[in-house]
Structures are given as structure tokens and as C-alpha cells.
Protein backbone atom coordinates (compact mmCIF):
# COMPACT_ATOMS: atom_id res chain seq x y z
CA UNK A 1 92.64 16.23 180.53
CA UNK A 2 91.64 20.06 181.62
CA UNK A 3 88.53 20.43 179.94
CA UNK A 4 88.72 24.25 181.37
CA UNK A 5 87.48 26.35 177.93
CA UNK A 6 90.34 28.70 176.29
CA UNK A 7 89.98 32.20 176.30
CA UNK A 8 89.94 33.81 172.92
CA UNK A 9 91.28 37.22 174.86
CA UNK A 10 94.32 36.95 172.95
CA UNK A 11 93.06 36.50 169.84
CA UNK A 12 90.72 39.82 169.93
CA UNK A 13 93.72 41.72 170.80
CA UNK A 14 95.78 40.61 168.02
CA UNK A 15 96.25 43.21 165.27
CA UNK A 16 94.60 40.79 162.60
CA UNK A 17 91.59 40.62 164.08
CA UNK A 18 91.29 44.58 164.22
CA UNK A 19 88.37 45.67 161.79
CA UNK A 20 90.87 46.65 158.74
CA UNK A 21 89.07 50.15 158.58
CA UNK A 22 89.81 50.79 162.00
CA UNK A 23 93.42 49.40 161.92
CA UNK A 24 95.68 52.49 161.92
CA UNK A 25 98.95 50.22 161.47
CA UNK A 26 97.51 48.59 158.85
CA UNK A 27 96.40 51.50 156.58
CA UNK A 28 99.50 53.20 157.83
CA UNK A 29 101.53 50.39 156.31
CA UNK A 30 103.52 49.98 152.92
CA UNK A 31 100.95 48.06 151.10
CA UNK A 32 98.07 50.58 151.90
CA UNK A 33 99.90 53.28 150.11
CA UNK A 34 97.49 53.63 146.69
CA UNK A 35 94.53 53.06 148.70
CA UNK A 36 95.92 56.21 150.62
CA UNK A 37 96.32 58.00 147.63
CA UNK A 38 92.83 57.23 146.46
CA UNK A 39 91.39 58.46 149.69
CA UNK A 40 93.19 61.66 149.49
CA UNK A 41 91.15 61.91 146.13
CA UNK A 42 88.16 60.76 147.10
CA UNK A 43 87.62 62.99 150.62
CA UNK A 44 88.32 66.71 148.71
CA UNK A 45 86.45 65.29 145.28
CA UNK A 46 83.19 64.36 147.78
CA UNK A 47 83.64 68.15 149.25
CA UNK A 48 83.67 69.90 145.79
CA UNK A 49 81.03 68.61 144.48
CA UNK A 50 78.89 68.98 147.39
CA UNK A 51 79.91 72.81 147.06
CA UNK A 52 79.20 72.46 143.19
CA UNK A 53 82.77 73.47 142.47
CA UNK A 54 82.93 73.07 138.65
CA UNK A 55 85.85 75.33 137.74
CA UNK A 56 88.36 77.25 139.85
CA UNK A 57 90.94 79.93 139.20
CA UNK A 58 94.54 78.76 140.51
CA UNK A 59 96.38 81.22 142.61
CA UNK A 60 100.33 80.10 143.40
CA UNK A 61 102.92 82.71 145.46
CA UNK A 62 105.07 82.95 148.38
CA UNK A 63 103.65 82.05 151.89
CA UNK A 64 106.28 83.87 152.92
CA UNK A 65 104.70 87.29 151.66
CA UNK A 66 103.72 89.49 154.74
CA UNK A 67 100.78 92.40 154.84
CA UNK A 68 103.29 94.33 156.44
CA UNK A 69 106.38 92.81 155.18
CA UNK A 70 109.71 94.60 153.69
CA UNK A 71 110.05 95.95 150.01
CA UNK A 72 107.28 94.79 147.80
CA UNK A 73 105.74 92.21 150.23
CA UNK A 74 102.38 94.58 150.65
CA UNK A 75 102.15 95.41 147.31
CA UNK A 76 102.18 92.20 146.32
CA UNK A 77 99.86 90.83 149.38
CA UNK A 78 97.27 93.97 148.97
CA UNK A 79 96.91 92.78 144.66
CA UNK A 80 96.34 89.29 145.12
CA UNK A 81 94.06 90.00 148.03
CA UNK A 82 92.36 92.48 145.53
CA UNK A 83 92.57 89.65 142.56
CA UNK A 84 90.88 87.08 144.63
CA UNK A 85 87.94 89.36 145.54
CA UNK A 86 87.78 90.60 141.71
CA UNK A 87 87.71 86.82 140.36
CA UNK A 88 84.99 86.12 143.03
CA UNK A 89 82.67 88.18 141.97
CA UNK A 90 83.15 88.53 138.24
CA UNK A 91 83.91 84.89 137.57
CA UNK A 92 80.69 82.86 139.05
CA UNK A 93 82.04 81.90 142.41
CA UNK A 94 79.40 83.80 143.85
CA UNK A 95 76.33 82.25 141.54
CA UNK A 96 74.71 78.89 141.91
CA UNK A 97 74.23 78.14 138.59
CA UNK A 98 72.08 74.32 137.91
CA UNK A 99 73.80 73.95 141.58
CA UNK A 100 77.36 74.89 140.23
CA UNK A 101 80.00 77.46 140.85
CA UNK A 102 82.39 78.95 138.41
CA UNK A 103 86.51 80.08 138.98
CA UNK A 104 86.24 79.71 142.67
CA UNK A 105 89.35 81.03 144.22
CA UNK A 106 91.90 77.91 145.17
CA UNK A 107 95.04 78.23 146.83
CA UNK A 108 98.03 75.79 148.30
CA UNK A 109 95.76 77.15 151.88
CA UNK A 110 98.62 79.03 154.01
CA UNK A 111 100.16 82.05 154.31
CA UNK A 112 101.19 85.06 152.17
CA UNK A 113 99.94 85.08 148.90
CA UNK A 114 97.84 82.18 149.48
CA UNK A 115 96.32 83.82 152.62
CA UNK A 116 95.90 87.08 150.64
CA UNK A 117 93.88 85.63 147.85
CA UNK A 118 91.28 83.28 150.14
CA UNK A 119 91.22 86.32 151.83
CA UNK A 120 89.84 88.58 148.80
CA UNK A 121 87.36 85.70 148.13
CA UNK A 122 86.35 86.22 152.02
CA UNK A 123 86.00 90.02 151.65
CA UNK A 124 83.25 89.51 149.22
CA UNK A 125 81.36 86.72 150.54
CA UNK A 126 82.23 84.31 147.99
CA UNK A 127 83.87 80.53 148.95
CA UNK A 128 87.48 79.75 148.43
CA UNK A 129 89.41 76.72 148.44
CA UNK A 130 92.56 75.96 150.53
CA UNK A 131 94.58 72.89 149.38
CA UNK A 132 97.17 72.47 152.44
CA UNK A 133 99.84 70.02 152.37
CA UNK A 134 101.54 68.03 155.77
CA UNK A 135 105.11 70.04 155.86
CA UNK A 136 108.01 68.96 158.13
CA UNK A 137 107.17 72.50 160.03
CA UNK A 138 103.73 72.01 160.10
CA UNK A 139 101.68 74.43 158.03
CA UNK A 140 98.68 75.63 159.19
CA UNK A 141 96.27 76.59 157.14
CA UNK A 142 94.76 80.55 156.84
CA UNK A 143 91.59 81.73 158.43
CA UNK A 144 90.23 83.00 155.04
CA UNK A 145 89.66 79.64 152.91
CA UNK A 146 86.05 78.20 153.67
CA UNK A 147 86.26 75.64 156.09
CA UNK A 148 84.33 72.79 154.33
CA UNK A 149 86.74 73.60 151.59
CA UNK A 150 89.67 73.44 153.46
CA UNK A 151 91.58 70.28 152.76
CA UNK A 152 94.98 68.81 154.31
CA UNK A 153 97.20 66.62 152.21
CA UNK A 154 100.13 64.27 152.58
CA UNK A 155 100.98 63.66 149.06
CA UNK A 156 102.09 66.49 146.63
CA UNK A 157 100.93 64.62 143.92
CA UNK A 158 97.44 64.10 144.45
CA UNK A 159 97.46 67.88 146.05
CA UNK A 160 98.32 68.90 143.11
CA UNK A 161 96.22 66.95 140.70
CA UNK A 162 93.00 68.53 142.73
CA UNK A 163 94.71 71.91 141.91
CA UNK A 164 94.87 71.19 137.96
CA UNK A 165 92.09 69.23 137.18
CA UNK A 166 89.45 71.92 138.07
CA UNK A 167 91.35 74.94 137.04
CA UNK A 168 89.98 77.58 134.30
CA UNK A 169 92.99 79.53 134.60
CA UNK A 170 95.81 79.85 136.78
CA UNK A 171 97.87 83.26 138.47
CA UNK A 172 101.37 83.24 139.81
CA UNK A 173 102.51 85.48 142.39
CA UNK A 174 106.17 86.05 143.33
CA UNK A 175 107.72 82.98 145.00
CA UNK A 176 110.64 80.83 145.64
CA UNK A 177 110.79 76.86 145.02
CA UNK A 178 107.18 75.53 145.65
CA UNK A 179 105.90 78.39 143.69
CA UNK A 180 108.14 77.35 140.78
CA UNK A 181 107.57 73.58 140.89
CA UNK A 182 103.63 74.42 140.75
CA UNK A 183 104.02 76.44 137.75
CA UNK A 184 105.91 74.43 135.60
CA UNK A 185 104.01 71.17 136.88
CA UNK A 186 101.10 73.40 135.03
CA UNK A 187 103.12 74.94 131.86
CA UNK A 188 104.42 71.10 131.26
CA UNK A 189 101.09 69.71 131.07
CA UNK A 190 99.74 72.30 129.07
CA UNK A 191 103.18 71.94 126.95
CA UNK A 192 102.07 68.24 126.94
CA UNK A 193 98.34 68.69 126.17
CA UNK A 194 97.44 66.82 129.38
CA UNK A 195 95.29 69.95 130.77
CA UNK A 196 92.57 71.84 129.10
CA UNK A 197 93.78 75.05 127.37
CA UNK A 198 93.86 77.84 129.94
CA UNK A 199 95.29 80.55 130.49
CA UNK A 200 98.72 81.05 132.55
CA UNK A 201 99.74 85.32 134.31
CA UNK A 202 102.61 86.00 136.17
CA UNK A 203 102.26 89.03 138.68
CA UNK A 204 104.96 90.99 138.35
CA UNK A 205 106.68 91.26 135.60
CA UNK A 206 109.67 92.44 136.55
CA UNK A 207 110.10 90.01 139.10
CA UNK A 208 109.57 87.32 136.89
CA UNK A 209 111.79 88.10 134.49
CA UNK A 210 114.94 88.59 136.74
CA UNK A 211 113.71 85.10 137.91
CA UNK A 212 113.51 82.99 134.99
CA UNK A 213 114.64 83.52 131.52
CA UNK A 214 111.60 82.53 129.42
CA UNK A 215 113.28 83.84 126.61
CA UNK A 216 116.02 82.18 126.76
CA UNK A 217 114.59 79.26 126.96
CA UNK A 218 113.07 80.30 123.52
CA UNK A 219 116.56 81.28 122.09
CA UNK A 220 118.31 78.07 122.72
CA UNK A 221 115.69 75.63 121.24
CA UNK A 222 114.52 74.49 123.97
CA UNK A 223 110.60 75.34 124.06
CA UNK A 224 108.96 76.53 120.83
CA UNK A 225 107.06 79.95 120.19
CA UNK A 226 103.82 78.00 121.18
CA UNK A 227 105.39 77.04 123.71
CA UNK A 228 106.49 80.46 125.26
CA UNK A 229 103.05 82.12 124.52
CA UNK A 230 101.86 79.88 127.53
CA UNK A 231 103.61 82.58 129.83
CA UNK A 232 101.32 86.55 129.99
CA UNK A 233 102.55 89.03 132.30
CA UNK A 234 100.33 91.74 134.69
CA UNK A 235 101.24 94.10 137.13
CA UNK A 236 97.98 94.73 138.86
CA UNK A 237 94.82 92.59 139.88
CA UNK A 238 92.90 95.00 137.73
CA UNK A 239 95.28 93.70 134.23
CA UNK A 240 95.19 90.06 135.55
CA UNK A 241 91.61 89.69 135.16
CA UNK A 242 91.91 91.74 131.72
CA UNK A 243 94.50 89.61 130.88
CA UNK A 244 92.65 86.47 131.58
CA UNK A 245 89.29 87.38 129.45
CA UNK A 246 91.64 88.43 126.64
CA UNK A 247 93.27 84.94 126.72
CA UNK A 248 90.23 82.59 126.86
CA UNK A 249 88.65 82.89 131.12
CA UNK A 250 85.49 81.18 130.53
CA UNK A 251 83.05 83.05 132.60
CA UNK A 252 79.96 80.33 132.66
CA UNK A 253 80.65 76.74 131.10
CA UNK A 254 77.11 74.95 130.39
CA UNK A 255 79.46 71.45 130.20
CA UNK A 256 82.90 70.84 131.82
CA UNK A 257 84.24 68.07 132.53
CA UNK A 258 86.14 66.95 135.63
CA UNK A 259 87.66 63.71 134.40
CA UNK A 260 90.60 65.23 132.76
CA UNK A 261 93.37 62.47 132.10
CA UNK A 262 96.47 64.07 134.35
């Protein structure tokens, strides 16, 4: 008989003996996929409230907007840039109130539009939050949005359940599909009465209009009147922010709650 003693060597390299919080392939894997999707809540929901981020104020639009950019590109870059330094320091983003902020500026985190409204928040020293997402072309996210606020996603989803569940009101600049899915995710659940009321501007009205037929929609029965007030229109950062007191902004909230039921 060998009585020579076995090594366990193999054993600690197996993959099941890895620590399962340190086991890459195993959190990577299939069955790990909702407590993925709980992390991705958890991580930016630890972050806000750290910040005291109570409310925010939504801005959606083309990252592919340029400062420089042909036809209305600048015009539309220099207002939201403008917007998000207006909101900043009119809504509360800039006060610590009972260790809380108020319609901080959040954005999808990369270029154009998004860029242009962290960037307004920046100008005026408030925070802003950048909501990035992992893109086949990487996206990389803009040098405006405050770093500790500056979050990285792989699920849409949960990206853009942080973007709703905090938001006091929400602008849309011109865009193309992303911008469009992330304003009707928001019009269908306030159609649905799964958000808070709020209220909902389009920049550019013009644009908007050659771009989707609200009306229409209207005409052939399929949304109501109610439904089709959800929709204002503005044409500068100035009538945005009117726009938004007119239909319901709350400035300062003494109670909100975060636990909405998206």
C-alpha cells in the first residue's frame, strides 16, 4: 500500500472551490443573470443616495449632436447645454437640503445632447448624473457628468429603471432610435400610471412634429386627449424651464419616495 498523502492541489484549482464572489465564470454564467441585474441596481442606488439624489430632471437626445456640427446641431447642443445649467441652479441640484438634492441633471452619459446637458450642470458647479450603457462600439462616457455619479450599465432595462424612478420631469432633445425608445418607455408608463405624474417637453417643435405624428395618433383612436396632453413643446432652454413650472416641476419635495413600482 503507498501510504504517500494526496495532494489536494487539484482540488484548489478546480472552479468549485473558487470563493463564488470571486468566481468570474460563475457570476458570468446563465444562472447568475437576476443576481446581475440586482447588482446593477444596487451599485448606482448605493451612489445616489450617498450624493442625496432625491429627484432628477431627465434629459434624452442625440449623442450624435456636435458643438460644431452641420445645420441645427449647435443650436441644439448650445440650449441643452444652457437647460442643464438653468435646471441646476433653479431646481435644488445645487442645495443640500436635510442632506438631499433636488432635479439633478441625468443623462444616458455620452455624447451630444447628453454631453451638452452634464455639461451645463458642470458650468455651474452643480452635480450631474451620467447613466452609460455597454454598446457594441463601446461608448465612452463625457467628461462633464460627476464622476461618483457616473455609472456603466449592461442591461437597458435596469438603466433605464434608474432613469425613471427618480425623475421630476423629463426633456427630449432631437434624436433618432434610442432617443425614441426612451421617450415612449416614459409616455407609456405615465399612459399606464406606473410613474409619478411629471411633466414630459420636446425641444424643438418643429422637429418633433415632422418626426412623429402625435396627432395622429389622437385622430385615429389610438391614445386619448389625456393621453396626448402628456406631450408640451419648447423651443428654447429659457421656455423649457417655463414650461416645466407651468406643468407641475416640483422645486423642493419635503417627502418623495424612491420605491416607485416600475
Amino acid at each position: 500500500m503507498d501510504d504517500s498523502k494526496r495532494s489536494a492541489a487539484a482540488n484548489m484549482a478546480s472552479p468549485s472551490y473558487r470563493l463564488a464572489a470571486m468566481d468570474q465564470d460563475f457570476l458570468l454564467g446563465d444562472s447568475m443573470r437576476g443576481m446581475r441585474f440586482m447588482l446593477e441596481y444596487a451599485k448606482a442606488e448605493e451612489h445616489l443616495r450617498t450624493w442625496g439624489v432625491r429627484s432628477t430632471v431627465v434629459v434624452f437626445g442625440s449623442a450624435r449632436v456636435r458643438e460644431d456640427g452641420p445645420g441645427r446641431h449647435p443650436y441644439w447642443y448650445r440650449e441643452a447645454r444652457s437647460f442643464g445649467a438653468i435646471a441646476s441652479q433653479r431646481g435644488g441640484a445645487l442645495a443640500v437640503t436635510s442632506g438631499t438634492r433636488d432635479n439633478v441633471i441625468a443623462t444616458g452619459g455620452g455624447p451630444g445632447i447628453m454631453e451638452a446637458a452634464n455639461r451645463g450642470a458642470f458650468d455651474v458647479g452643480a452635480p450631474s448624473i451620467g447613466f452609460n450603457i455597454t454598446l457594441p462600439h463601446e461608448q465612452e462616457p463625457n467628461a462633464y457628468s460627476t464622476p461618483d455619479l457616473t455609472f456603466r450599465f449592461h442591461y437597458f432595462a435596469m438603466r433605464k429603471m434608474h432613469l425613471a424612478m427618480r425623475a421630476n420631469a423629463l426633456v427630449v432633445f432631437p434624436g433618432g432610435f434610442g432617443t425614441l425608445d426612451e421617450l415612449f418607455e416614459l409616455l407609456t408608463l405615465r399612459q399606464t400610471g406606473k410613474a409619478p405624474p411629471l411633466p414630459i417637453v420636446l425641444f424643438d417643435k418643429a422637429y418633433w412634429q415632422s418626426v412623429v405624428k402625435f396627432d395622429a395618433l389622437l385622430e385615429h383612436g389610438m391614445v386619448s386627449e389625456k393621453d396626448r396632453e402628456l406631450v408640451n413643446f419648447a423651443d428654447t432652454a429659457e421656455d423649457v424651464w417655463t414650461t416645466l413650472i407651468e406643468n407641475g416641476l416640483v422645486i423642493q419635495t419635503l417627502e418623495r419616495s424612491t420605491e416607485q413600482d416600475f
